[in-house]
C-alpha atoms as a PDB file:
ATOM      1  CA  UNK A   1      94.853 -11.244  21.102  1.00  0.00           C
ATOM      2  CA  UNK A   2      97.280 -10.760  18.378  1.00  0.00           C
ATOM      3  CA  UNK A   3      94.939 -12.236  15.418  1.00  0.00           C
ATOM      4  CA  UNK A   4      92.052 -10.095  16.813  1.00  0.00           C
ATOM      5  CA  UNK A   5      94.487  -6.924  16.754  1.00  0.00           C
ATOM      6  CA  UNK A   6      95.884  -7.682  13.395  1.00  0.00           C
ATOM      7  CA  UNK A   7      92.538  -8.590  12.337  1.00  0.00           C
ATOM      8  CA  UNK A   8      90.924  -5.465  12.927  1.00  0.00           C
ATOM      9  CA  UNK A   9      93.326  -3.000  13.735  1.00  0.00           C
ATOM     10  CA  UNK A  10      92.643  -2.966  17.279  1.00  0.00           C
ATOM     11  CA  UNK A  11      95.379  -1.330  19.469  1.00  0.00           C
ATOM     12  CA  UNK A  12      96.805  -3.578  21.894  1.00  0.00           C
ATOM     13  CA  UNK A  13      97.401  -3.460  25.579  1.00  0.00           C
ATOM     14  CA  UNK A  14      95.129  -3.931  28.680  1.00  0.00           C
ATOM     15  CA  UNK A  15      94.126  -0.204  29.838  1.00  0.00           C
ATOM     16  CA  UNK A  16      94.904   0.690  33.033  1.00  0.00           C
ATOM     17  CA  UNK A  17      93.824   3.644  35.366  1.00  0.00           C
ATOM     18  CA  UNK A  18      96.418   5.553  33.382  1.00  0.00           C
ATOM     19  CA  UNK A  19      95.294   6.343  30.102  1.00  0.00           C
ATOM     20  CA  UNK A  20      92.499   4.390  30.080  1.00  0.00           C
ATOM     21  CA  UNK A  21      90.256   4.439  26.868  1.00  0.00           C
ATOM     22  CA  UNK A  22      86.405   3.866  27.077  1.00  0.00           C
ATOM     23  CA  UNK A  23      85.992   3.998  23.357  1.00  0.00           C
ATOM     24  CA  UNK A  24      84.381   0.686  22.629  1.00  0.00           C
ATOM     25  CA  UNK A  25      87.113  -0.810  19.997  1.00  0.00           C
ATOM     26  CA  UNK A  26      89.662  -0.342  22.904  1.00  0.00           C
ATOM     27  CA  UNK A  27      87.129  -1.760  25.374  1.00  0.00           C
ATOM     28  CA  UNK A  28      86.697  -5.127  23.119  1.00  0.00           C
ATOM     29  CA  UNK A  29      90.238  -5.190  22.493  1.00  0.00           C
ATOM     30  CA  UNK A  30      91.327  -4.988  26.051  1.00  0.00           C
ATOM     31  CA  UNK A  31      88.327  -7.720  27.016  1.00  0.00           C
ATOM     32  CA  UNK A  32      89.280  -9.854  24.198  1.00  0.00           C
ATOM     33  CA  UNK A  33      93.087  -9.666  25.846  1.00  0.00           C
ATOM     34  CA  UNK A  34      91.616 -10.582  29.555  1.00  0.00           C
ATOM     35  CA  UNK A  35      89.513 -13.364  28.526  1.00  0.00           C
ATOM     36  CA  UNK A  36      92.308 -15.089  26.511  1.00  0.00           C
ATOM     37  CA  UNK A  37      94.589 -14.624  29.447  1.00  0.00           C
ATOM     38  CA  UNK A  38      92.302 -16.003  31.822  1.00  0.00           C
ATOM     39  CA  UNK A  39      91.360 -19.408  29.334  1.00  0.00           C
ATOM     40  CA  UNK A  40      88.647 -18.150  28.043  1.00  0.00           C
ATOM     41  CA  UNK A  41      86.974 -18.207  24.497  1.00  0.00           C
ATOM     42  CA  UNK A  42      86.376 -14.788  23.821  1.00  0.00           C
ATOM     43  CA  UNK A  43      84.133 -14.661  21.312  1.00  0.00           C
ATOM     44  CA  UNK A  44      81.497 -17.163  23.115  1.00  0.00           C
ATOM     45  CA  UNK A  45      81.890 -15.125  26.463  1.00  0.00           C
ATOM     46  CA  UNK A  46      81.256 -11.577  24.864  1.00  0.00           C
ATOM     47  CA  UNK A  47      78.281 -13.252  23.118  1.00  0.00           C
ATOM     48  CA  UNK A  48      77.302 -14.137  25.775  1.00  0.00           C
ATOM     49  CA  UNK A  49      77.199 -10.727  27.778  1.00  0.00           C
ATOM     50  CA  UNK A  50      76.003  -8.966  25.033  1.00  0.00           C
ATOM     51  CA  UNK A  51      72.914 -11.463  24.412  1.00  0.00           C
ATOM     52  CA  UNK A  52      72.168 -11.866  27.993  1.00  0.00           C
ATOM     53  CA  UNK A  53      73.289  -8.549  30.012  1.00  0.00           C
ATOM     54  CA  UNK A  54      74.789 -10.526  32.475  1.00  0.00           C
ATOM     55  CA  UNK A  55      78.343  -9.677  33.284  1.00  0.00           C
ATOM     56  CA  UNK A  56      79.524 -12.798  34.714  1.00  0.00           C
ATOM     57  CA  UNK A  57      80.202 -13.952  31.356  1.00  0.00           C
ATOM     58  CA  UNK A  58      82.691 -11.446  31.291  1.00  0.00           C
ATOM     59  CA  UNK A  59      86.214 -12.188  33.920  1.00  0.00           C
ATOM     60  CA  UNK A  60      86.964  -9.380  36.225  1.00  0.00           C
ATOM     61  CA  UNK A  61      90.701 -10.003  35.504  1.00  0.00           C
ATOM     62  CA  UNK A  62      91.795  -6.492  34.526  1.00  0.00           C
ATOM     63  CA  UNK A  63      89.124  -4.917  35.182  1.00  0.00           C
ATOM     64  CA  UNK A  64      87.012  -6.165  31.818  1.00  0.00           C
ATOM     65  CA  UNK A  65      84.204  -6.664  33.568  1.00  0.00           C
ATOM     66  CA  UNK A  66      83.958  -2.608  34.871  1.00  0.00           C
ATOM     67  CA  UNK A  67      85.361  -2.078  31.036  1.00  0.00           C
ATOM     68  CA  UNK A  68      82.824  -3.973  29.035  1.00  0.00           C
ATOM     69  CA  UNK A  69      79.698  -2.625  31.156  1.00  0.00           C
ATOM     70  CA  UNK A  70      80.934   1.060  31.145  1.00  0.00           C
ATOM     71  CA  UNK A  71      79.947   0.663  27.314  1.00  0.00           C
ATOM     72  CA  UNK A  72      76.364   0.279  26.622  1.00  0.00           C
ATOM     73  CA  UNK A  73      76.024  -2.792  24.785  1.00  0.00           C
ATOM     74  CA  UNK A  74      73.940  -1.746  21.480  1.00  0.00           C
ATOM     75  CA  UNK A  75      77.449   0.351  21.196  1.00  0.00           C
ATOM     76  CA  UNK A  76      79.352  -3.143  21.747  1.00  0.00           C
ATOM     77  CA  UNK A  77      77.422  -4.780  18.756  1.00  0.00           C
ATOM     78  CA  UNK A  78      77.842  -1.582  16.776  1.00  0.00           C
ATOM     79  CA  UNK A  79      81.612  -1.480  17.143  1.00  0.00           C
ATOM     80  CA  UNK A  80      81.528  -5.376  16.192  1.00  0.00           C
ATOM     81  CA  UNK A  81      79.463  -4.344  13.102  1.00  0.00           C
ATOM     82  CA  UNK A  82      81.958  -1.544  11.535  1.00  0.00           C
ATOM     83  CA  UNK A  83      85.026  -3.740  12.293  1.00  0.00           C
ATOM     84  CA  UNK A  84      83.508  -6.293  10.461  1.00  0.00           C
ATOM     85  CA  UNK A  85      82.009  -4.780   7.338  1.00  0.00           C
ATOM     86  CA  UNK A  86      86.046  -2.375   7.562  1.00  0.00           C
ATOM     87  CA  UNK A  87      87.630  -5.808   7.720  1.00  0.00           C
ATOM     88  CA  UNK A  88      85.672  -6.709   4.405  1.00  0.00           C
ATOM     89  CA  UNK A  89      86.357  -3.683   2.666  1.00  0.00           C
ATOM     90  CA  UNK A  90      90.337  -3.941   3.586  1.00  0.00           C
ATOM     91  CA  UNK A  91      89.992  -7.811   2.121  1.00  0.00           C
ATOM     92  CA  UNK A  92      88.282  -6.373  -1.359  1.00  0.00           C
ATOM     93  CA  UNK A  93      91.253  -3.985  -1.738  1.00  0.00           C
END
């Protein structure tokens, strides 16, 4: 979780029912944290999900799996996209 957050910004912290965020960045970031937790490689699992649609790639430990499909998943890929190409940009500076 912490090279993901440092990575790309992300703010840490799994979201609970208090102050829970459904903006996608906080959604990955909070995923990303659930999956590690639970063992999991994060980036194959949310591949996963977002190729396939099926949640059960996804742990329900936290409540990521209610988190990820709250967010449609083109807006998953999109979010993946601009922290990506704003990681690049940061690097080039």
């Amino acid at each position: 979780m912490d090279t993901y957050n440092t990575t790309f910004g992300i703010v840490k912290g799994i979201g609970g029912a208090q102050g829970e965020s459904s903006e996608p960045a906080q959604v990955i970031a909070d995923v990303y944290a659930a999956l590690c937790e639970k063992g999991y490689n994060p980036i194959t699992q949310m591949v996963g999900y977002i190729m396939s649609g099926d949640p059960t790639y996804i742990t329900s430990h936290n409540g990521a799996r209610a988190r990820i499909t709250s967010v449609e998943r083109d807006e998953l890929v999109e979010e993946f996209v601009r922290l990506y190409f704003g990681s690049i940009s940061k690097k080039d500076n």
